[in-house]
PDB file of N, CA and C in Angstrom:
ATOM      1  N   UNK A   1      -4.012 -33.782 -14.643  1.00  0.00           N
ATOM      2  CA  UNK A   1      -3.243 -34.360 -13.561  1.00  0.00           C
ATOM      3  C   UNK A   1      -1.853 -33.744 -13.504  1.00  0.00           C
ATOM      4  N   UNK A   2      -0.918 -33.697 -14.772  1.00  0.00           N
ATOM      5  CA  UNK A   2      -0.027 -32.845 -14.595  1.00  0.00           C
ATOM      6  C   UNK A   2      -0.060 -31.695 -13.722  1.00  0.00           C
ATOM      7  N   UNK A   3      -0.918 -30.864 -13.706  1.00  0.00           N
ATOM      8  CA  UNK A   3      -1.115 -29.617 -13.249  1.00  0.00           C
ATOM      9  C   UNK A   3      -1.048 -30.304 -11.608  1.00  0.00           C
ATOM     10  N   UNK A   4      -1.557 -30.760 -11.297  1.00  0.00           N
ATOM     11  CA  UNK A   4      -1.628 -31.314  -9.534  1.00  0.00           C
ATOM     12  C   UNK A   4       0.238 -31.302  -9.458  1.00  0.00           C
ATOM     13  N   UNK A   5       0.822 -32.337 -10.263  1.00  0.00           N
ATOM     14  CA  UNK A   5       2.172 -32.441 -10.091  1.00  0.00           C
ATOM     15  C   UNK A   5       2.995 -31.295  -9.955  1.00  0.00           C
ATOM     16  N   UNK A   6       2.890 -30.120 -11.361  1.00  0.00           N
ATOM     17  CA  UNK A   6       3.617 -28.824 -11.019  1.00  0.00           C
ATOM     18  C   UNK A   6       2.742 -28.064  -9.805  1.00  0.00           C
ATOM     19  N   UNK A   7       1.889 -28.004  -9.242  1.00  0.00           N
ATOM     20  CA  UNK A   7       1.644 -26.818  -8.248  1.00  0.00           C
ATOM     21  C   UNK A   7       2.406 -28.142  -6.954  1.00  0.00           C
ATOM     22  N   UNK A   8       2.536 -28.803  -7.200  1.00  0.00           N
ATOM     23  CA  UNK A   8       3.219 -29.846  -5.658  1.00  0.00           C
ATOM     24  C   UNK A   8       4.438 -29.326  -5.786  1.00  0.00           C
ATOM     25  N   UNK A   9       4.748 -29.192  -6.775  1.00  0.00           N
ATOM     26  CA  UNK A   9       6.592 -29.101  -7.488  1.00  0.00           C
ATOM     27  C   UNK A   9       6.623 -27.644  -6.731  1.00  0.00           C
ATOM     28  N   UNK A  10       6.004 -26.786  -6.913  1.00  0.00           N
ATOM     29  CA  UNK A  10       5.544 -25.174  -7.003  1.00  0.00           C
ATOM     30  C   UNK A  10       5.878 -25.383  -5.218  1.00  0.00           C
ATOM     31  N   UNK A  11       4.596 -25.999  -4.326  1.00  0.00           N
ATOM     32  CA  UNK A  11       4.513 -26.335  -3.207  1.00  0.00           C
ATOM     33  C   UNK A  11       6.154 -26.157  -2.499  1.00  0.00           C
ATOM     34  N   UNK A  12       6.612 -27.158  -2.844  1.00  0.00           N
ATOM     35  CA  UNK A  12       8.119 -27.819  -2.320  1.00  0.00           C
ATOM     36  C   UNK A  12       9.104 -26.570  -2.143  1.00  0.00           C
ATOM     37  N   UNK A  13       8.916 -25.361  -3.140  1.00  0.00           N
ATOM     38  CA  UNK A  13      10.103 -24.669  -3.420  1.00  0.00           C
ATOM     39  C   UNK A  13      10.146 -23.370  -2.335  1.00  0.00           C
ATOM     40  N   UNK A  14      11.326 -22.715  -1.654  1.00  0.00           N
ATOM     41  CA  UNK A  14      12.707 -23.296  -2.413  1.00  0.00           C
ATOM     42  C   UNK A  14      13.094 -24.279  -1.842  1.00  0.00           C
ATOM     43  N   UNK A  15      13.915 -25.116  -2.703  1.00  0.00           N
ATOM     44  CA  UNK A  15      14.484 -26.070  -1.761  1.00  0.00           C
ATOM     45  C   UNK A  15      16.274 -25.960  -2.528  1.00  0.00           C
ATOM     46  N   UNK A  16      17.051 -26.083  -1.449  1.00  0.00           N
ATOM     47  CA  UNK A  16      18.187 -25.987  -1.027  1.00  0.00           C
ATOM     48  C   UNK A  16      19.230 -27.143  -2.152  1.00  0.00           C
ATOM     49  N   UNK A  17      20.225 -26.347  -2.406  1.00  0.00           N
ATOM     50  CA  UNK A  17      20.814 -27.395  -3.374  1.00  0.00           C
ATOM     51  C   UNK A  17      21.489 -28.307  -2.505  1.00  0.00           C
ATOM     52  N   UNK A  18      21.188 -29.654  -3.232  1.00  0.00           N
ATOM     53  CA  UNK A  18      21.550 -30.860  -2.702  1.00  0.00           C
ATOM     54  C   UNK A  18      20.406 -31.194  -1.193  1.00  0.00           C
ATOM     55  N   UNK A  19      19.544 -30.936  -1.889  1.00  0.00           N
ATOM     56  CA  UNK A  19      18.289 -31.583  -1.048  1.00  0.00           C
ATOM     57  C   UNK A  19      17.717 -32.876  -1.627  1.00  0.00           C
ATOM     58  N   UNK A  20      17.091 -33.759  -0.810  1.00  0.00           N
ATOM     59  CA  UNK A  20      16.939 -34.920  -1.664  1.00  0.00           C
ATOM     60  C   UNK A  20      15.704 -34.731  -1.975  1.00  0.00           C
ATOM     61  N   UNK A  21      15.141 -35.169  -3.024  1.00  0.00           N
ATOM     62  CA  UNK A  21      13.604 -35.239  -3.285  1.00  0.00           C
ATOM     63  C   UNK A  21      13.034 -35.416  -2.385  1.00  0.00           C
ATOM     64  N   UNK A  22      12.760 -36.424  -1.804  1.00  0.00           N
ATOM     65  CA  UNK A  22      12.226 -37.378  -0.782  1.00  0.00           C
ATOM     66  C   UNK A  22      11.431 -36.039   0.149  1.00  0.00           C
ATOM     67  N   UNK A  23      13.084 -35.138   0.463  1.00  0.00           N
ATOM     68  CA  UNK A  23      12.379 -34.023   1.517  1.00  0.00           C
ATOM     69  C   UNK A  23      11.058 -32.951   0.947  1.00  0.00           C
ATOM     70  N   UNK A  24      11.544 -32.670  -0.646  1.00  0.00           N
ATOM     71  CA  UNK A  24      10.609 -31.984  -0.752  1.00  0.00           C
ATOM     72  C   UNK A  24       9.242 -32.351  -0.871  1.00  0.00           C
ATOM     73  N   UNK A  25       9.134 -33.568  -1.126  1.00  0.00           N
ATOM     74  CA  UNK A  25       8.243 -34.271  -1.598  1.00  0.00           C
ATOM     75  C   UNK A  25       7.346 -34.326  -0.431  1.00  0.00           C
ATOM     76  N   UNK A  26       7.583 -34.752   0.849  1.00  0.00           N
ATOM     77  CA  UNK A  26       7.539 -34.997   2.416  1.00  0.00           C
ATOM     78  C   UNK A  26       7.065 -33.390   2.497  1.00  0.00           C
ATOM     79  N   UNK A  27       8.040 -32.173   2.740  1.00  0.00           N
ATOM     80  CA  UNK A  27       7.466 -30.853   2.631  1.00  0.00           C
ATOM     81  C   UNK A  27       5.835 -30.591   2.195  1.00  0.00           C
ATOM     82  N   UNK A  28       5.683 -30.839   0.626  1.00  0.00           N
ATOM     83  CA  UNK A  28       4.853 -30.251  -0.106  1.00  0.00           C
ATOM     84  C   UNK A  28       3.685 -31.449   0.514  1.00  0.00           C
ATOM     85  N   UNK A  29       3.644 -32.839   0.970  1.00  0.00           N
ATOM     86  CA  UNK A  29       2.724 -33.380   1.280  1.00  0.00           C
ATOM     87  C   UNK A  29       2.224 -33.020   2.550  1.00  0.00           C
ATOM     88  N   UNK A  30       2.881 -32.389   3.435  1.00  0.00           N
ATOM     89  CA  UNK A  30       2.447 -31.602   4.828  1.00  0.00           C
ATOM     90  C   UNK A  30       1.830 -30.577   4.404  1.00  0.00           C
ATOM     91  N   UNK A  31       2.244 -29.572   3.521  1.00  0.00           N
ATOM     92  CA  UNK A  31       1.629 -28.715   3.315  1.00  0.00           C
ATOM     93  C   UNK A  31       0.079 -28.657   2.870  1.00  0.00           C
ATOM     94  N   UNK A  32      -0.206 -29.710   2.203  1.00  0.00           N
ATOM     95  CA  UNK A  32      -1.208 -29.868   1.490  1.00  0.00           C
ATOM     96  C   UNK A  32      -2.166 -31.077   2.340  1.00  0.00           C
ATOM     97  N   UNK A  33      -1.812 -31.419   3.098  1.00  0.00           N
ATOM     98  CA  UNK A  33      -2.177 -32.559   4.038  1.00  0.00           C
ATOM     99  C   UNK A  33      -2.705 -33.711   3.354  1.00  0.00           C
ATOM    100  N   UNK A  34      -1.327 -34.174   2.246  1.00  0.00           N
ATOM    101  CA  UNK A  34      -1.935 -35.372   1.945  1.00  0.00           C
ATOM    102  C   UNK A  34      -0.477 -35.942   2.447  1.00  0.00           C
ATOM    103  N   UNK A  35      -0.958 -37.248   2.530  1.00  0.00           N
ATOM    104  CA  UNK A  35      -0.022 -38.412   2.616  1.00  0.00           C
ATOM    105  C   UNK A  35       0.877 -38.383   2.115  1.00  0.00           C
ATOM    106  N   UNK A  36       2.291 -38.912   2.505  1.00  0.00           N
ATOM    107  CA  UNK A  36       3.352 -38.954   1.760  1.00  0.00           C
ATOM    108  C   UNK A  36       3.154 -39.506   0.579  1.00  0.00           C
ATOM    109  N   UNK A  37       2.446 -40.765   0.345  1.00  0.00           N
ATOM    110  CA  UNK A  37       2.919 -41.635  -1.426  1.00  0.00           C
ATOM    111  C   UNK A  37       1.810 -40.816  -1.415  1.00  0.00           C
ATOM    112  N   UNK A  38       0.989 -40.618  -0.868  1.00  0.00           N
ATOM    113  CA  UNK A  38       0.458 -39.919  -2.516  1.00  0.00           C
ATOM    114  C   UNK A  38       0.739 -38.838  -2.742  1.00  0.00           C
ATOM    115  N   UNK A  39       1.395 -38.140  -2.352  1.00  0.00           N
ATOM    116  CA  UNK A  39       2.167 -36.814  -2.616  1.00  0.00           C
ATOM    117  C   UNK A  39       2.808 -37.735  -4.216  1.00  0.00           C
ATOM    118  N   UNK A  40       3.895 -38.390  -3.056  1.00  0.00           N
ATOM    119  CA  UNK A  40       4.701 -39.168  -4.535  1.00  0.00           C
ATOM    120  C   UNK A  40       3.906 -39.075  -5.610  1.00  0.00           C
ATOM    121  N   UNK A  41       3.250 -40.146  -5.950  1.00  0.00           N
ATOM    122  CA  UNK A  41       2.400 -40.529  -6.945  1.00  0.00           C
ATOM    123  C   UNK A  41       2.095 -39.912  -7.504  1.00  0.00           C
ATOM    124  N   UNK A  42       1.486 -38.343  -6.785  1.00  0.00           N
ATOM    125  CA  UNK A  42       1.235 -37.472  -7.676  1.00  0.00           C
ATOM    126  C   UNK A  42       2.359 -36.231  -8.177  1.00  0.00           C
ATOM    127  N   UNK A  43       3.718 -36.532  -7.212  1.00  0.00           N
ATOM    128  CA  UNK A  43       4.699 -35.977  -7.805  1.00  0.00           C
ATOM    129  C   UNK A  43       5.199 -36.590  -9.280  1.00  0.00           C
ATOM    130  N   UNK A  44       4.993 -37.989  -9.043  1.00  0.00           N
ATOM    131  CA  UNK A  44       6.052 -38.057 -10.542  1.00  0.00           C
ATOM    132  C   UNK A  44       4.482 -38.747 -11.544  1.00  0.00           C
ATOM    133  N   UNK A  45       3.384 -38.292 -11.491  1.00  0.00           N
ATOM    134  CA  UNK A  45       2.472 -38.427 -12.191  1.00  0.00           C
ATOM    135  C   UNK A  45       2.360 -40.393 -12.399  1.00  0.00           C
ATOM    136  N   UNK A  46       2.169 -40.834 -11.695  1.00  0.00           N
ATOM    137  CA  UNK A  46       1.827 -42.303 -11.265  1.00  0.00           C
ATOM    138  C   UNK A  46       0.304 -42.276 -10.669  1.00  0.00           C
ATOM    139  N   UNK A  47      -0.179 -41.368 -10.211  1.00  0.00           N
ATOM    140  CA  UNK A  47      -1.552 -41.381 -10.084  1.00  0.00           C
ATOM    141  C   UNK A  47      -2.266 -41.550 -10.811  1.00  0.00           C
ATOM    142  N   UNK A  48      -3.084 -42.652 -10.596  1.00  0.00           N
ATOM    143  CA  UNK A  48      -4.164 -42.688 -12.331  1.00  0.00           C
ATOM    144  C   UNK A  48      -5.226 -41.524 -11.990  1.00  0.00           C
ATOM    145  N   UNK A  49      -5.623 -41.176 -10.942  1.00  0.00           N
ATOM    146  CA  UNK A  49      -6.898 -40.221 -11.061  1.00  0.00           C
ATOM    147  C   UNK A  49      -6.311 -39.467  -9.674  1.00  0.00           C
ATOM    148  N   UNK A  50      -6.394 -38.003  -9.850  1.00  0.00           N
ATOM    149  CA  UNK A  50      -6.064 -36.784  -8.636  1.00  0.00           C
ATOM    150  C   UNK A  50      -7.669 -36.329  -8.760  1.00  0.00           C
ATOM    151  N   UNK A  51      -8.156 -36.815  -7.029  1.00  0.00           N
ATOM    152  CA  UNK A  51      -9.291 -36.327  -6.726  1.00  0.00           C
ATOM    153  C   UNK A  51      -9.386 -34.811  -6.846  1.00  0.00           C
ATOM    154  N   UNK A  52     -10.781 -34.295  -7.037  1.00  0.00           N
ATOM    155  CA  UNK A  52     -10.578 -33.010  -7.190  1.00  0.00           C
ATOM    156  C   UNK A  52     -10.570 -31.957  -5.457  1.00  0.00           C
ATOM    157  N   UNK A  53     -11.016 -33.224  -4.686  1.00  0.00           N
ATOM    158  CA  UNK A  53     -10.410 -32.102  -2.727  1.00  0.00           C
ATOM    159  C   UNK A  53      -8.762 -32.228  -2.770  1.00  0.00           C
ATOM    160  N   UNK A  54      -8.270 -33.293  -3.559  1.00  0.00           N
ATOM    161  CA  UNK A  54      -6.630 -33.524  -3.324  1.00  0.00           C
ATOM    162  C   UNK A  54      -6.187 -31.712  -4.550  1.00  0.00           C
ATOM    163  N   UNK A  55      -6.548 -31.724  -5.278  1.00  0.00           N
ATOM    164  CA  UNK A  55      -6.492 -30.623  -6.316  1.00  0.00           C
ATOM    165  C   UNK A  55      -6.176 -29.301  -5.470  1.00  0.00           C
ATOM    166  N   UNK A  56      -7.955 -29.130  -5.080  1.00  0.00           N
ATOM    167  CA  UNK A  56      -7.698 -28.308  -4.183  1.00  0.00           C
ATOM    168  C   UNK A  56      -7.179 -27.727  -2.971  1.00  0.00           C
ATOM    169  N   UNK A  57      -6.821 -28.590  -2.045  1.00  0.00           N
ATOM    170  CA  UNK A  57      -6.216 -29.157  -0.859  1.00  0.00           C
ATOM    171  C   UNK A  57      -4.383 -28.569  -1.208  1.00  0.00           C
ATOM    172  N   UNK A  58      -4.230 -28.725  -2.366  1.00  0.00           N
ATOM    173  CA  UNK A  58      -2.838 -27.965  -2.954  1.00  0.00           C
ATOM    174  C   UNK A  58      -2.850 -26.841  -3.620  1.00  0.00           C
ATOM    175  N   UNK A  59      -4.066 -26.528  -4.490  1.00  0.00           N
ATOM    176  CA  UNK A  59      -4.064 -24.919  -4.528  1.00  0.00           C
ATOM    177  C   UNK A  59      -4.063 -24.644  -3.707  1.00  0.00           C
ATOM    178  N   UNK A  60      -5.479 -24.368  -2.249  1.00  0.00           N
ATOM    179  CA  UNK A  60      -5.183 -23.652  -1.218  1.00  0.00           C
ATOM    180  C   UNK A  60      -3.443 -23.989  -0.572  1.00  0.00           C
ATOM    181  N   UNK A  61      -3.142 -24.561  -0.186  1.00  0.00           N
ATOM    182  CA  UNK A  61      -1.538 -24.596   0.545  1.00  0.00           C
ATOM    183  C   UNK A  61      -0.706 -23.682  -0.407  1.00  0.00           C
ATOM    184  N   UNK A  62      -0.739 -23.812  -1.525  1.00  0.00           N
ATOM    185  CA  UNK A  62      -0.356 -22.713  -2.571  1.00  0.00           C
ATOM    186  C   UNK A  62      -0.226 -21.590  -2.442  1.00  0.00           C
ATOM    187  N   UNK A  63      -1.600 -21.258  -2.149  1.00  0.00           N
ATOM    188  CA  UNK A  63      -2.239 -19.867  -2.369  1.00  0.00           C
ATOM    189  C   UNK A  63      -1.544 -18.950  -0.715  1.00  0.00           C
ATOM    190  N   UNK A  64      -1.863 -20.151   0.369  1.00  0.00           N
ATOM    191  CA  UNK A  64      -0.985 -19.659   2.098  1.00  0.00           C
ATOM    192  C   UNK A  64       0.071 -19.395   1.753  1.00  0.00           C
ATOM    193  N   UNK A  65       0.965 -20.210   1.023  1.00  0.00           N
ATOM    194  CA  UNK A  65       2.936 -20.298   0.650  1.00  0.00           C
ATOM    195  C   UNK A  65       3.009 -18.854  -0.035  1.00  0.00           C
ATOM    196  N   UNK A  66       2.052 -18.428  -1.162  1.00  0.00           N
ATOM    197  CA  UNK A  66       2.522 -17.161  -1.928  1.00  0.00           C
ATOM    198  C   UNK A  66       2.158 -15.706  -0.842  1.00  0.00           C
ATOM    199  N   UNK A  67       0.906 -16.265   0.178  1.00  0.00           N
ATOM    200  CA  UNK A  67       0.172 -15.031   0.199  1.00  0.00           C
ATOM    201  C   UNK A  67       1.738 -14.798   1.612  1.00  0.00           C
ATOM    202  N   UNK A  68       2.059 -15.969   2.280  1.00  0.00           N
ATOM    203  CA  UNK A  68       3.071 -15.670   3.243  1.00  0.00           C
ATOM    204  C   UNK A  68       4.055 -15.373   2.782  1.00  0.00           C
ATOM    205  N   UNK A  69       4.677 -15.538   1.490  1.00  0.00           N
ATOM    206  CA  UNK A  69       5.923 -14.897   1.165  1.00  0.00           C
ATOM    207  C   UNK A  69       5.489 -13.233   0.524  1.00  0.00           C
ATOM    208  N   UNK A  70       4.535 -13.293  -0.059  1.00  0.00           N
ATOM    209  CA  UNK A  70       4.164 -11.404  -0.464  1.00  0.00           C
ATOM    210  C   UNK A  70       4.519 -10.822   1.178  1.00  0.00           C
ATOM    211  N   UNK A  71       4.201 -11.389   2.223  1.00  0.00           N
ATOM    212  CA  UNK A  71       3.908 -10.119   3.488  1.00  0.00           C
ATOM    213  C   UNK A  71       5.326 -10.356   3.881  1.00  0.00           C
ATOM    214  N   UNK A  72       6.296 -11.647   3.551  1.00  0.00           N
ATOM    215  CA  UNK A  72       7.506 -11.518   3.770  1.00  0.00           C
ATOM    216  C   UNK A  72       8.423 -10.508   2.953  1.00  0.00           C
ATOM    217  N   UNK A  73       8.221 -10.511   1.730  1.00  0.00           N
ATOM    218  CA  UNK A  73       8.993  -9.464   0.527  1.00  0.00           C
ATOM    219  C   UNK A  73       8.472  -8.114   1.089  1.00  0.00           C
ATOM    220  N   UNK A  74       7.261  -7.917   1.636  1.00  0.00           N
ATOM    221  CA  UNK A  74       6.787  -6.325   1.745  1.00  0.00           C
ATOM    222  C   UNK A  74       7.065  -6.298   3.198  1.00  0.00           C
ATOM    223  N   UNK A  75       7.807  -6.868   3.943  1.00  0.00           N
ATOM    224  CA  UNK A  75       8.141  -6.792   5.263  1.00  0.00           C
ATOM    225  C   UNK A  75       9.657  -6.694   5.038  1.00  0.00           C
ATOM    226  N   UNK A  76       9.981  -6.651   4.408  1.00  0.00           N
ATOM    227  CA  UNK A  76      11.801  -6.441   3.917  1.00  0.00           C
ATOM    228  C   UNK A  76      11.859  -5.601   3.675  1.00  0.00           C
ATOM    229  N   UNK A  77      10.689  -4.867   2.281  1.00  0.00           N
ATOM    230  CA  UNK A  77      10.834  -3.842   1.753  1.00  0.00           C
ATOM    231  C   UNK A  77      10.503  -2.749   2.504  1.00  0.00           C
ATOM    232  N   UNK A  78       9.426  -3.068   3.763  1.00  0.00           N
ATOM    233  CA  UNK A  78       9.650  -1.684   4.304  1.00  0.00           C
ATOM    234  C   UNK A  78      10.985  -1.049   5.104  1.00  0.00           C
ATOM    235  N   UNK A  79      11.480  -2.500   5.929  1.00  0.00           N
ATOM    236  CA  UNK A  79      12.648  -2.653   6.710  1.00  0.00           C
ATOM    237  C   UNK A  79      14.078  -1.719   5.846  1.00  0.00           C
ATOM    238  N   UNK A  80      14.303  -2.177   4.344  1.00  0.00           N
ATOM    239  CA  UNK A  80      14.942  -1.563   3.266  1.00  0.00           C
ATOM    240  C   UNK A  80      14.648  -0.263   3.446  1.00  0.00           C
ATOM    241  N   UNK A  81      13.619   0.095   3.572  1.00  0.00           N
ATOM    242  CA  UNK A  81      12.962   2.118   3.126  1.00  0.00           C
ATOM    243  C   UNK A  81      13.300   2.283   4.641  1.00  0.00           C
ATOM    244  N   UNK A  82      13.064   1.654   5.533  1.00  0.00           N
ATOM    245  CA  UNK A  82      13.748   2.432   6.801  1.00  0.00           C
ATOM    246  C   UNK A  82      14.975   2.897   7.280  1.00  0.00           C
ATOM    247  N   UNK A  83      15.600   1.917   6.543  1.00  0.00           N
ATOM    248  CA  UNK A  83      17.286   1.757   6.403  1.00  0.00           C
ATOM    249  C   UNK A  83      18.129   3.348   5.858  1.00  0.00           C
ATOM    250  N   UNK A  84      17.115   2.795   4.530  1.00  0.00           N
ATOM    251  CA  UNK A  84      17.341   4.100   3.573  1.00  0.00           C
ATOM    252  C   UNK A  84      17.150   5.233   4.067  1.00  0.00           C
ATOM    253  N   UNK A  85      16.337   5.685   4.946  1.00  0.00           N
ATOM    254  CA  UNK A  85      15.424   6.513   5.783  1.00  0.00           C
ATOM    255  C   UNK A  85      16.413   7.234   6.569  1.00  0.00           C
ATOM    256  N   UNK A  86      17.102   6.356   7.679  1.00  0.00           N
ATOM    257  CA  UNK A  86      17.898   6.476   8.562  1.00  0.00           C
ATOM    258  C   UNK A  86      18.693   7.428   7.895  1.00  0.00           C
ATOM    259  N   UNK A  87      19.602   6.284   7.016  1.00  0.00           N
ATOM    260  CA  UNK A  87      20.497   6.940   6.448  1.00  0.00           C
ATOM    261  C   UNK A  87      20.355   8.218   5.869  1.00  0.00           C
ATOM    262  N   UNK A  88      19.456   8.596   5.479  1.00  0.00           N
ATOM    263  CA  UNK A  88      19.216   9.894   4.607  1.00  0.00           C
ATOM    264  C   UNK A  88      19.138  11.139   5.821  1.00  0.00           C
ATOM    265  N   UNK A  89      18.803  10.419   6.930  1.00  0.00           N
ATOM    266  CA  UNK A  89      18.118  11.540   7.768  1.00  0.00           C
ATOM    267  C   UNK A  89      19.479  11.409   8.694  1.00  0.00           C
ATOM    268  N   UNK A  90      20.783  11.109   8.535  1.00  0.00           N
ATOM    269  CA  UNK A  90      21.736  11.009   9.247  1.00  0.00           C
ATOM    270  C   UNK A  90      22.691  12.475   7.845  1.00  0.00           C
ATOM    271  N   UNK A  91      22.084  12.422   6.907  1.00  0.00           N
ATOM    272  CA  UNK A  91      22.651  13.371   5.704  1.00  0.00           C
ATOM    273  C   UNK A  91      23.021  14.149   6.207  1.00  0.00           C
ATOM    274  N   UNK A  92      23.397  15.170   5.734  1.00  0.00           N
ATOM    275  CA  UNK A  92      23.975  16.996   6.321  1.00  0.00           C
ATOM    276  C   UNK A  92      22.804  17.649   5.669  1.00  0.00           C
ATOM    277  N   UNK A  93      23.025  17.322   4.500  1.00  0.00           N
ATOM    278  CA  UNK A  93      22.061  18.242   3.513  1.00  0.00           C
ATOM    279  C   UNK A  93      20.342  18.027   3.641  1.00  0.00           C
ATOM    280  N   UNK A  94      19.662  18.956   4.264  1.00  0.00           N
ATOM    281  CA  UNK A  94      18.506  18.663   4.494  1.00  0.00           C
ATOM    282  C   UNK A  94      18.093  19.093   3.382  1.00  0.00           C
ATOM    283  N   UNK A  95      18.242  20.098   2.857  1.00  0.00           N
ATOM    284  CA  UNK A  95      17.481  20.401   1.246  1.00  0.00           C
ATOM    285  C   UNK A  95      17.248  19.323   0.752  1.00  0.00           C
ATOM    286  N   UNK A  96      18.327  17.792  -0.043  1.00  0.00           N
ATOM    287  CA  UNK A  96      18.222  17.251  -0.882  1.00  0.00           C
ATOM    288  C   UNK A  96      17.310  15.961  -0.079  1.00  0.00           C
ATOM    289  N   UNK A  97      17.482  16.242   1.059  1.00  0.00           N
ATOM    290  CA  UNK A  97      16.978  14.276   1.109  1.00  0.00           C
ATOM    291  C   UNK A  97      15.263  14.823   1.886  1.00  0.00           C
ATOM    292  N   UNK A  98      14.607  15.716   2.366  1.00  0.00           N
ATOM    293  CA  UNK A  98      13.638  16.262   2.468  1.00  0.00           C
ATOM    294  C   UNK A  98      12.597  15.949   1.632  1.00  0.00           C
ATOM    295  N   UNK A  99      12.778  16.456  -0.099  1.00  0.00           N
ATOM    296  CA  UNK A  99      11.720  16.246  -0.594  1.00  0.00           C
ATOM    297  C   UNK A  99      11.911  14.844  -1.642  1.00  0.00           C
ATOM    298  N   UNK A 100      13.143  13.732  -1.156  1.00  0.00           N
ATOM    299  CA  UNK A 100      13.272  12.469  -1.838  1.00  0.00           C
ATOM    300  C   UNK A 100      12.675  11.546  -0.309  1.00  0.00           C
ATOM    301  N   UNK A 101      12.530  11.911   0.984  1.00  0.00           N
ATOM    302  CA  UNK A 101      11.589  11.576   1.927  1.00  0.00           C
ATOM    303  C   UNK A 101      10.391  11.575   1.913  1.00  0.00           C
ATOM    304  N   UNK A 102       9.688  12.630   1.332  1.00  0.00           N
ATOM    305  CA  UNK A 102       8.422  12.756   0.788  1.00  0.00           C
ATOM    306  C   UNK A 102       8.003  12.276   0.166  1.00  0.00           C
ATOM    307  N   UNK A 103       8.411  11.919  -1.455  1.00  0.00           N
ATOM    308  CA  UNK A 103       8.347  11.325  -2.303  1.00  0.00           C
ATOM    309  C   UNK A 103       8.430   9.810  -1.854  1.00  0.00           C
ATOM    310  N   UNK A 104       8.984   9.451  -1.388  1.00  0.00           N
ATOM    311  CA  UNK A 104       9.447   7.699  -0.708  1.00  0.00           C
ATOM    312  C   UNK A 104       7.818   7.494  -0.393  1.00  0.00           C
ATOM    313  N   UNK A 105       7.909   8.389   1.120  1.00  0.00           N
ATOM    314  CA  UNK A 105       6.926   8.276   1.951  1.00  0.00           C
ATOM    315  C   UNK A 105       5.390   8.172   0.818  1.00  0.00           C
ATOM    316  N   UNK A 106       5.295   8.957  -0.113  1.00  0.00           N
ATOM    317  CA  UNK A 106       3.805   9.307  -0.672  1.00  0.00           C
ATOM    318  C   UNK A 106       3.754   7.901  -1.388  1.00  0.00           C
ATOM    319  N   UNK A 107       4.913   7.237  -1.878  1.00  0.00           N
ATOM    320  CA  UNK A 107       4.337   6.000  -3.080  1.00  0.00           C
ATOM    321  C   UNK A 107       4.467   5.038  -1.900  1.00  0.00           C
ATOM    322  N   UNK A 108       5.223   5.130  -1.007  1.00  0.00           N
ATOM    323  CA  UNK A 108       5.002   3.772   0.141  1.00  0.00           C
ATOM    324  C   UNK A 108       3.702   3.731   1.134  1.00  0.00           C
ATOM    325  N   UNK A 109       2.872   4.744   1.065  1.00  0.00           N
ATOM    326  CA  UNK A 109       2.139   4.513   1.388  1.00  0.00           C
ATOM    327  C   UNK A 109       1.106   4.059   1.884  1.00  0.00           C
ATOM    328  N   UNK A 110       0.435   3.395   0.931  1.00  0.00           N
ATOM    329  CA  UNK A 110      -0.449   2.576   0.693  1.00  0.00           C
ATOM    330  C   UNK A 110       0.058   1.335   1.173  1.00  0.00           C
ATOM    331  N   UNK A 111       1.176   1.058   0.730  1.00  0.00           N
ATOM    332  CA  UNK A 111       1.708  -0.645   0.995  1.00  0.00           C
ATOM    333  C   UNK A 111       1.257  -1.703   2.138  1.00  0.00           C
ATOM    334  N   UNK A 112       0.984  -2.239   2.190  1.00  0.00           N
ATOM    335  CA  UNK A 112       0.119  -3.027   2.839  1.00  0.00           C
ATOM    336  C   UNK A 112      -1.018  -2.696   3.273  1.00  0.00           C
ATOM    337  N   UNK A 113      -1.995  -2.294   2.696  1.00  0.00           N
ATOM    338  CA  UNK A 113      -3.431  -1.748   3.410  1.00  0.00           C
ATOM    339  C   UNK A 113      -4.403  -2.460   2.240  1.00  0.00           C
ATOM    340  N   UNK A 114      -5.465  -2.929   2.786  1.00  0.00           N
ATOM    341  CA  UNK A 114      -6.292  -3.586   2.376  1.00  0.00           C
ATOM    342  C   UNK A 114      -6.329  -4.350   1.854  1.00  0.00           C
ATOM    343  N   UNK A 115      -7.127  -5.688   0.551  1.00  0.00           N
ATOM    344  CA  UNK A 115      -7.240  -6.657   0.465  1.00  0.00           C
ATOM    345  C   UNK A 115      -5.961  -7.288  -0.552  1.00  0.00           C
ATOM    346  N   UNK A 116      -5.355  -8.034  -0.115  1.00  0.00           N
ATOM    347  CA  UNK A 116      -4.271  -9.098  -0.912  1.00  0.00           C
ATOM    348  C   UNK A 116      -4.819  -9.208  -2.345  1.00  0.00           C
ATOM    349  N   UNK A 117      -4.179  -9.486  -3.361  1.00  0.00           N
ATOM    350  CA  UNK A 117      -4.330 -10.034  -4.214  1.00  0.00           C
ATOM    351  C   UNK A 117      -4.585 -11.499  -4.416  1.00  0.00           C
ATOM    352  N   UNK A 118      -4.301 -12.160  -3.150  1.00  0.00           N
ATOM    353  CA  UNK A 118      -4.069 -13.342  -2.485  1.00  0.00           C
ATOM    354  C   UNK A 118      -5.556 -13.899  -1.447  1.00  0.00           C
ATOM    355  N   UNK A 119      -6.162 -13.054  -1.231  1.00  0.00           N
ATOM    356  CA  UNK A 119      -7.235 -13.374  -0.366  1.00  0.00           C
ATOM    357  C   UNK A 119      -8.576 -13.247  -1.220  1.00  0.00           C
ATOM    358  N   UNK A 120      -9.329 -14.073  -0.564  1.00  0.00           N
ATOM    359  CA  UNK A 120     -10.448 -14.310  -1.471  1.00  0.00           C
ATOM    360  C   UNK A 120     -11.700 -13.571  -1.048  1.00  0.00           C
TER     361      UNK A 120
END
């Protein structure tokens, strides 16, 4: 049952300093589409028994929260290499930033193509 409590806890985050529980608590029970108290209940471990669809019902919401923040971090990071990009290709020196373009380009590659680590 613990474990239900930290992936709710997991659920909620980030949350903003000087947020009240209440909100995250409210958050992570939308997410997971359970009810507010029993979100509670199973936030501060007052639940005598966490069904095992309530279990799962919060891994999966879990699993959406991580797989949407990976395509958010790799949606920055390409935005970052474009930046970088610009800038390099605004250089004087075409010798030096030519074959550190290449190099960028060959390991970025791949980046986002085919199955998530996240998808089942």
């Amino acid at each position: 049952m613990s474990d239900a409590a930290v992936m709710l806890r997991d659920l909620s985050e980030p949350r903003s300093s000087g947020e009240f529980v209440k909100n995250a608590i409210d958050r992570a029970a939308k997410a997971a589409g359970l009810g507010y108290w029993r979100a509670f209940d199973i936030w501060y471990r007052k639940a005598r028994k966490v069904e095992e669809y309530e279990i799962d019902a919060i891994k999966e919401a879990l699993r959406i929260k991580n797989e949407r923040e990976a395509r958010n971090a790799l949606h920055q990071a390409k935005l970052l290499l474009a930046e970088v990009e610009a800038r390099l290709n605004n250089s004087s020196d075409a010798d030096f930033r030519q074959p550190y373009l290449d190099g960028v380009r060959a390991q970025t590659s791949g980046m986002g193509q085919g199955r998530s680590r996240f998808q089942r």
